[in-house]
N, C-alpha and C. Protein backbone atom coordinates (compact mmCIF):
# COMPACT_ATOMS: atom_id res chain seq x y z
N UNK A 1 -20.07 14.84 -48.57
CA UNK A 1 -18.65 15.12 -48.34
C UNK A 1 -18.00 13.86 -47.77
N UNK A 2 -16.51 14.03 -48.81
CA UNK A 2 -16.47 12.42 -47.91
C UNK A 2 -15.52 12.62 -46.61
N UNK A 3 -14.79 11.61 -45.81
CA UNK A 3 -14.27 11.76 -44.98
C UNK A 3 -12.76 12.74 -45.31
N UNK A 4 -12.20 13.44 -44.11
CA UNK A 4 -11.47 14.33 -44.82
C UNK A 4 -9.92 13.42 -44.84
N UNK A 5 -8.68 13.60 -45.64
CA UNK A 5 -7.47 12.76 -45.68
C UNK A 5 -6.22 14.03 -45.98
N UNK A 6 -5.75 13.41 -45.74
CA UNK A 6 -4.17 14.03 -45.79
C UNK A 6 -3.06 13.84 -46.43
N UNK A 7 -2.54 14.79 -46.77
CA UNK A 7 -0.68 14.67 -47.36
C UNK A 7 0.29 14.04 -46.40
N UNK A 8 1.12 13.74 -46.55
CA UNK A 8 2.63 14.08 -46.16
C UNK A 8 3.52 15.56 -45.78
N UNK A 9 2.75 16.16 -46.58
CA UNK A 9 3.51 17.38 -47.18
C UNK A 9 2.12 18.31 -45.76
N UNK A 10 1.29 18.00 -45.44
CA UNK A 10 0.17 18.72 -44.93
C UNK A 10 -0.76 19.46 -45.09
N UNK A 11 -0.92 18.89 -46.37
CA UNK A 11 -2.49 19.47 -47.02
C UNK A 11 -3.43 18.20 -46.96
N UNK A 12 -4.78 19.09 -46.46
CA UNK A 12 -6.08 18.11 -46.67
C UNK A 12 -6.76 17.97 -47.89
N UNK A 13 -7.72 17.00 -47.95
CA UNK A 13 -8.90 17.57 -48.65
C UNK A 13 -9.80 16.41 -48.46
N UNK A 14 -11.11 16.90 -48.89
CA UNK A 14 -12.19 16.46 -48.64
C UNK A 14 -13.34 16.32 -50.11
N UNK A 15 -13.64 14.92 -50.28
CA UNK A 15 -14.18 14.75 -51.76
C UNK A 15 -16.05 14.43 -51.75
N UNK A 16 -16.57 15.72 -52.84
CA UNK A 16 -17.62 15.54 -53.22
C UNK A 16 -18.35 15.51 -54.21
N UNK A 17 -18.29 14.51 -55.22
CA UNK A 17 -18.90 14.48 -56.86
C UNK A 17 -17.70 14.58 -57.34
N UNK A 18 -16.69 13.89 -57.22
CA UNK A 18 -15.53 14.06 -57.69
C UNK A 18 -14.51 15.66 -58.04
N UNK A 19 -15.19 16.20 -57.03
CA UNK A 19 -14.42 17.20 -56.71
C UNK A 19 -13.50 17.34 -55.27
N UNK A 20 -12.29 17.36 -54.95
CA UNK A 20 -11.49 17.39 -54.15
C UNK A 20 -11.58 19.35 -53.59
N UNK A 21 -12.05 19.67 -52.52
CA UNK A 21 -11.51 20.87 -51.37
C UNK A 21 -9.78 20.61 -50.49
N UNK A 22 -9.23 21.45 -51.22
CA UNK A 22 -8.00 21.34 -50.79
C UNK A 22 -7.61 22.81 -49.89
N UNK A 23 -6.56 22.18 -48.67
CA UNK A 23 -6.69 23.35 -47.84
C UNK A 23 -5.42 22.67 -46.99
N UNK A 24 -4.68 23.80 -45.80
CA UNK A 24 -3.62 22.94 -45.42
C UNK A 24 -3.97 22.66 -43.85
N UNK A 25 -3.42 21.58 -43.14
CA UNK A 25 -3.64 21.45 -41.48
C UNK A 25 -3.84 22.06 -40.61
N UNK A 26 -4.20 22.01 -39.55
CA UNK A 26 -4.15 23.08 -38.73
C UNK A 26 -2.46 22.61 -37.77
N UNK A 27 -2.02 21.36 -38.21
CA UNK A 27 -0.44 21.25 -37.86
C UNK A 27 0.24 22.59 -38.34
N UNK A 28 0.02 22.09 -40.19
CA UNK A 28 0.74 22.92 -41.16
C UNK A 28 0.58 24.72 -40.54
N UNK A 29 -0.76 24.81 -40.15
CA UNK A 29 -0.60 26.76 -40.50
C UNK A 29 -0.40 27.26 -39.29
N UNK A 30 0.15 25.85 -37.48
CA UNK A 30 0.85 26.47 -36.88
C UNK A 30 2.28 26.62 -36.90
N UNK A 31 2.66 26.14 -37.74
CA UNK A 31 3.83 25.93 -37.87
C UNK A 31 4.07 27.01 -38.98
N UNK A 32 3.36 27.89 -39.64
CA UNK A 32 3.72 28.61 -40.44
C UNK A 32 3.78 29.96 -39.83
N UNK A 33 2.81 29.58 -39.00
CA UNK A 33 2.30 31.07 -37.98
C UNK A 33 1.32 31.96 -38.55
N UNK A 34 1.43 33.61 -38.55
CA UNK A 34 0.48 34.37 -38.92
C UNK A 34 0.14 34.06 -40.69
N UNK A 35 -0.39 34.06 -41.26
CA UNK A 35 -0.65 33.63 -42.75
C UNK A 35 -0.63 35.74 -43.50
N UNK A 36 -0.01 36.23 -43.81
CA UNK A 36 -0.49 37.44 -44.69
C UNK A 36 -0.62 37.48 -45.77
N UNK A 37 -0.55 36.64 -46.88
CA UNK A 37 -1.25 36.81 -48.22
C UNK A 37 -0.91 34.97 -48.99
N UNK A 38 -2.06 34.76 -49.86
CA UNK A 38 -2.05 33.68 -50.01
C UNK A 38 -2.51 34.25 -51.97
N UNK A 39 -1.31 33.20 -52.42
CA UNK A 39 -1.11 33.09 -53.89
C UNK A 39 -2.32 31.78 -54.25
N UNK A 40 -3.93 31.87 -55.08
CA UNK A 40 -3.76 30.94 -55.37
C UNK A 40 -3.92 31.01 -56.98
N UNK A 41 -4.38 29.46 -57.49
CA UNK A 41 -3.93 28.84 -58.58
C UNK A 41 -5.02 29.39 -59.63
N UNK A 42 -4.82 29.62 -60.79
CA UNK A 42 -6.17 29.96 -62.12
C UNK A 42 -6.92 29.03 -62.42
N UNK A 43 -8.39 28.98 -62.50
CA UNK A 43 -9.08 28.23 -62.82
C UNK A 43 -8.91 27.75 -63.85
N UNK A 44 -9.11 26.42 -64.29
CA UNK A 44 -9.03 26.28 -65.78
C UNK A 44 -7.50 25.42 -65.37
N UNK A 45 -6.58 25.62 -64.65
CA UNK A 45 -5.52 24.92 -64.62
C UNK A 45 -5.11 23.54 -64.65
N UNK A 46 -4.63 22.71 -64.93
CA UNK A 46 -4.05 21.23 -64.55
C UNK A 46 -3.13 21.25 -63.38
N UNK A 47 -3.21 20.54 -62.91
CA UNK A 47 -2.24 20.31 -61.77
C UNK A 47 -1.65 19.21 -61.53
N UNK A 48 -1.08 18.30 -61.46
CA UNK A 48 -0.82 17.17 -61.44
C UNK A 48 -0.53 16.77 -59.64
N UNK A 49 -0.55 15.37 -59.10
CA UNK A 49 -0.37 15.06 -57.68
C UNK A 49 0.84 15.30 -57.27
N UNK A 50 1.03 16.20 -55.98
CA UNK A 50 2.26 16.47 -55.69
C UNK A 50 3.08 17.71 -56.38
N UNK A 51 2.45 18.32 -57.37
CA UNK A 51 2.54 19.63 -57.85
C UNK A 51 2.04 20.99 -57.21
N UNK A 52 2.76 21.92 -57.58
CA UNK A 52 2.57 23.00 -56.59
C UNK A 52 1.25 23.83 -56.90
N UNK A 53 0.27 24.19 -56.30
CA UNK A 53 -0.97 24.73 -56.37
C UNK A 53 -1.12 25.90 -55.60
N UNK A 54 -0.95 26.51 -54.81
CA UNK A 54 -0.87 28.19 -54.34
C UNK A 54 0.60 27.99 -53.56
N UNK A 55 0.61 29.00 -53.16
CA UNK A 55 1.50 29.41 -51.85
C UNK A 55 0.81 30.41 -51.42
N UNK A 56 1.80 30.41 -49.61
CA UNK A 56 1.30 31.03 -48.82
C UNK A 56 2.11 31.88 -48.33
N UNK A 57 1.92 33.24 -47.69
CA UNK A 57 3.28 33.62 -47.36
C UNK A 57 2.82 34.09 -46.01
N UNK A 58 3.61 33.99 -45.24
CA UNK A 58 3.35 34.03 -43.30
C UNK A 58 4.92 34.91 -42.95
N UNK A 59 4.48 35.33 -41.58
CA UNK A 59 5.35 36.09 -40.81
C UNK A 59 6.77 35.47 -40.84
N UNK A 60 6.92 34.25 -40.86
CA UNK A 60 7.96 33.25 -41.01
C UNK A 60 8.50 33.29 -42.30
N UNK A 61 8.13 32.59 -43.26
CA UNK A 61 8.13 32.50 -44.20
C UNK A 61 7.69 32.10 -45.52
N UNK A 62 7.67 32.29 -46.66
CA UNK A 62 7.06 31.46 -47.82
C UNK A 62 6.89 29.67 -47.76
N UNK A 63 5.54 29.46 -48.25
CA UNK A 63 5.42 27.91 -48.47
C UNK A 63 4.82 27.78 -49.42
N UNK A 64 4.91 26.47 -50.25
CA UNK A 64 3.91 26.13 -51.30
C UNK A 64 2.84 24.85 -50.68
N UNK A 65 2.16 25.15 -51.03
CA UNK A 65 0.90 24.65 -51.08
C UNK A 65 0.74 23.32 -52.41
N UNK A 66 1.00 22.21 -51.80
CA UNK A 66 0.85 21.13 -53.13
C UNK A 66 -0.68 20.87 -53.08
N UNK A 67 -0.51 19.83 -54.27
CA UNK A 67 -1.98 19.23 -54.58
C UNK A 67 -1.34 17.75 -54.12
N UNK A 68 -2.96 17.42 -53.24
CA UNK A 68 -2.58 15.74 -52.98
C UNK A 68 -3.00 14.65 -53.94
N UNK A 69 -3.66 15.33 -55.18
CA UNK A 69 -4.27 14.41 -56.10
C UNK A 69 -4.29 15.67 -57.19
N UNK A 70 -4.37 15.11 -58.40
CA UNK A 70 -4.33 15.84 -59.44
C UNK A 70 -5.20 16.03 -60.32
N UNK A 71 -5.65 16.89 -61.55
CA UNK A 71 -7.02 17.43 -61.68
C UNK A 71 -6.79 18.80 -62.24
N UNK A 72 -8.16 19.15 -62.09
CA UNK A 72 -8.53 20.27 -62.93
C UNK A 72 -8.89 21.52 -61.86
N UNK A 73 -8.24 22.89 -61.71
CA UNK A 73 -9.09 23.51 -61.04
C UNK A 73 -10.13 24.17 -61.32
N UNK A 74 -10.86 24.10 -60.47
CA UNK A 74 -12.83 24.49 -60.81
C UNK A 74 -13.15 25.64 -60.08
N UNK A 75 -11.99 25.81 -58.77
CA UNK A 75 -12.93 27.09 -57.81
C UNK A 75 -11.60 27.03 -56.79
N UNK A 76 -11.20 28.57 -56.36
CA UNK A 76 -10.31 29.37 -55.82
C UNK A 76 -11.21 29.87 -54.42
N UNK A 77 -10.43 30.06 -53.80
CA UNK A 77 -10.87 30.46 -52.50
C UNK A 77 -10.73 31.71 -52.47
N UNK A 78 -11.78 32.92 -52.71
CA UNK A 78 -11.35 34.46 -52.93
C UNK A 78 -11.35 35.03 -52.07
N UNK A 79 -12.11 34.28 -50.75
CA UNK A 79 -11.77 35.17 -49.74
C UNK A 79 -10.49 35.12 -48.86
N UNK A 80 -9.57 34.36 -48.93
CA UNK A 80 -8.09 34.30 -48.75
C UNK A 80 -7.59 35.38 -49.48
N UNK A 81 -7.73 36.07 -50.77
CA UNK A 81 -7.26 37.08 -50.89
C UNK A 81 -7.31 38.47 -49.93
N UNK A 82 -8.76 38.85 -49.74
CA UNK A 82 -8.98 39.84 -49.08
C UNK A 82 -8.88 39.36 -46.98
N UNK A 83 -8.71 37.76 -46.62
CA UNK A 83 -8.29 37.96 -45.20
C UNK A 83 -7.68 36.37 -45.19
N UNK A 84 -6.17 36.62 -45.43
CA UNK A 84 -5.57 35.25 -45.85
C UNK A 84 -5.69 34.63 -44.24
N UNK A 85 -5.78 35.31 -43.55
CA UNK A 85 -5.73 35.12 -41.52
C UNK A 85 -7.02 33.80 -41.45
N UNK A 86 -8.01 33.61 -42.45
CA UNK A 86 -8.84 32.65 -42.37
C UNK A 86 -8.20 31.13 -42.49
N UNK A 87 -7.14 31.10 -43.10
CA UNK A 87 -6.05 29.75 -43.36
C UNK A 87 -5.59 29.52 -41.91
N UNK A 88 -5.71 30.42 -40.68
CA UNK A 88 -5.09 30.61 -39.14
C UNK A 88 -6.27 30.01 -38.87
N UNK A 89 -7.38 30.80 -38.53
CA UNK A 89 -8.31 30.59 -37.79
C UNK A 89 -9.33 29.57 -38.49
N UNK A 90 -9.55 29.18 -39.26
CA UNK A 90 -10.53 27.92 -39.85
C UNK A 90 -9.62 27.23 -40.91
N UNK A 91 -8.63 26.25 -41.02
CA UNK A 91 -7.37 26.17 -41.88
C UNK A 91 -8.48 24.35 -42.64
N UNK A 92 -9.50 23.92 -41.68
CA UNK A 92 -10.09 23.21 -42.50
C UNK A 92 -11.12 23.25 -42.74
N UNK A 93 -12.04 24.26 -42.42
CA UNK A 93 -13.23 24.71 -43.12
C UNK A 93 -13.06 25.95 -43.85
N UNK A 94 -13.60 27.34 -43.85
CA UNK A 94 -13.17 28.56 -44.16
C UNK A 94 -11.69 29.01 -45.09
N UNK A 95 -10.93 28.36 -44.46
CA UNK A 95 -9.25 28.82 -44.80
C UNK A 95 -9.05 27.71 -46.13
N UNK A 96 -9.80 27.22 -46.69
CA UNK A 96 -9.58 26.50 -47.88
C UNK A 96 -9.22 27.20 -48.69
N UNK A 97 -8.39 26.51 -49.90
CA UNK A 97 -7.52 26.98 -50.66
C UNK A 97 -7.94 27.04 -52.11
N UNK A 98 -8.21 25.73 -52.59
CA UNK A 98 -8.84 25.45 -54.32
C UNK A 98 -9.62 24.23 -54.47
N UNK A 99 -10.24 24.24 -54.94
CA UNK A 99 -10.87 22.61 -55.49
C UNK A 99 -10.22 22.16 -57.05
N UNK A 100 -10.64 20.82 -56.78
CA UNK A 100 -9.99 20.51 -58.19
C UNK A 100 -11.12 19.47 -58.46
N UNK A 101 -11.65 19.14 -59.44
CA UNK A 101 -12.06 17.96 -60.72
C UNK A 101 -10.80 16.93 -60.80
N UNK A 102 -11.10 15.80 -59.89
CA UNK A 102 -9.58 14.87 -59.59
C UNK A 102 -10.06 14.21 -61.23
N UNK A 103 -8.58 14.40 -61.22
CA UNK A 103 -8.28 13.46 -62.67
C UNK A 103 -8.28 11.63 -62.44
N UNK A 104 -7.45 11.45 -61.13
CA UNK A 104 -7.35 9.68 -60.98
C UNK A 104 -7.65 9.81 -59.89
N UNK A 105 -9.34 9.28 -59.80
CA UNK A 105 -9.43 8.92 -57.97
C UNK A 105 -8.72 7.80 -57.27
N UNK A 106 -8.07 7.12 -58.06
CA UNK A 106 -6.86 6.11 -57.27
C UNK A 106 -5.97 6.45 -56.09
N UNK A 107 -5.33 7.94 -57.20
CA UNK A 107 -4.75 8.67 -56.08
C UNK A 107 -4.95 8.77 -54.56
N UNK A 108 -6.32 9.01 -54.22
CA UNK A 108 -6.82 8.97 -53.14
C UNK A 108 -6.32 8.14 -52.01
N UNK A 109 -6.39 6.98 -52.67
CA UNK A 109 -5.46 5.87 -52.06
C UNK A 109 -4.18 5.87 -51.20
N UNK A 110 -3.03 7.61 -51.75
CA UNK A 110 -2.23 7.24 -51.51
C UNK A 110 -1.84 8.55 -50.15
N UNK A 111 -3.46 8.98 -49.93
CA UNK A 111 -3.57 9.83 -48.43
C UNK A 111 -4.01 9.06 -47.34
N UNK A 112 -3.54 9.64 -46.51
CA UNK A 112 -3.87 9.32 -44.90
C UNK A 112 -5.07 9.60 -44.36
N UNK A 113 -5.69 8.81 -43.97
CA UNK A 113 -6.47 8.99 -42.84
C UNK A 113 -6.47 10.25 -41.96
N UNK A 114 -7.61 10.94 -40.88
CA UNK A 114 -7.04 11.83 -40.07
C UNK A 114 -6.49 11.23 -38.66
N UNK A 115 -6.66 9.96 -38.78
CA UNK A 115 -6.24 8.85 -37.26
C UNK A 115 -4.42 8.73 -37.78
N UNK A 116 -4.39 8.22 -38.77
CA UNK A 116 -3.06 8.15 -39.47
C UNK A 116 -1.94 8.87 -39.44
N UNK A 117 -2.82 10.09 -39.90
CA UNK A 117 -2.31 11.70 -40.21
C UNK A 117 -1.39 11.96 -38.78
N UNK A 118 -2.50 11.74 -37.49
CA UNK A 118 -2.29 12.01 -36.16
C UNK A 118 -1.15 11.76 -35.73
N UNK A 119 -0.96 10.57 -36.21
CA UNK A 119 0.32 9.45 -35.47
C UNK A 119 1.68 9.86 -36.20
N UNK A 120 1.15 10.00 -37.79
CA UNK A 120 2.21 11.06 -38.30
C UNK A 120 3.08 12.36 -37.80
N UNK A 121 1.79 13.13 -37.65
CA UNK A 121 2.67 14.46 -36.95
C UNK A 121 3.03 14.39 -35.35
N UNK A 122 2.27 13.43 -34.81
CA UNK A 122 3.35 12.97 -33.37
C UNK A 122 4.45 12.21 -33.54
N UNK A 123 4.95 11.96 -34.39
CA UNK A 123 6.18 11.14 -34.87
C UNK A 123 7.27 11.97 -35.16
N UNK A 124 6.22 13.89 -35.91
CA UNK A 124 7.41 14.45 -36.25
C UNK A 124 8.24 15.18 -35.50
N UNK A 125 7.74 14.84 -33.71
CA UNK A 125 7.97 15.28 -32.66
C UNK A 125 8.58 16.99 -32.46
């Protein structure tokens, strides 16, 4: 597994055999609050970077869920269907969202660090 990196937007992921685990912050899902049902994406899909890949819907309100790199999806997170509350309580292990088969590992390039990430969301004060 490689080291884990970040969006802008506040989704992670974490790359192994050229497969990307995508899932959102634990910034992102306090700021969303309680999580109650999570839309995700069909296997078999394309997605492109910066394209929308599930949503989530919380006590607050609806969010989408982007992709930070783009690809193929290979595997859905099913147990977010039956207790989407796992995106709350484990939002970067457990509470994962989809994997994808990255199409351009270049992309990669154009995420943050989690030191990076840090300085980011203390910025967004």
């Amino acid at each position: 597994m490689s080291e884990i990196r970040f969006s802008k937007e506040h989704e992670w992921l974490c790359t192994s055999d050229g497969v990307a685990t995508i899932g959102i912050s634990d910034y992102a899902q306090k700021q969303l609050g309680d999580i109650v049902y999570v839309e995700l994406p069909d296997i078999g899909k394309q997605i492109s970077q910066g394209e929308q890949g599930a949503v989530v819907e919380s006590v607050k309100a609806a969010s989408e869920i982007y992709a930070p790199v783009g690809g193929e999806v290979v595997e859905v997170n099913g147990r977010l269907e039956d207790d989407p509350s796992l995106v709350n309580s484990d939002p970067t292990g457990k509470g994962w969202f989809f994997k994808l088969k990255i199409a351009n590992e270049i992309e990669l390039e154009t995420l943050m660090s989690e030191i990076t990430y840090l300085e980011y969301i203390e910025g967004l004060g």
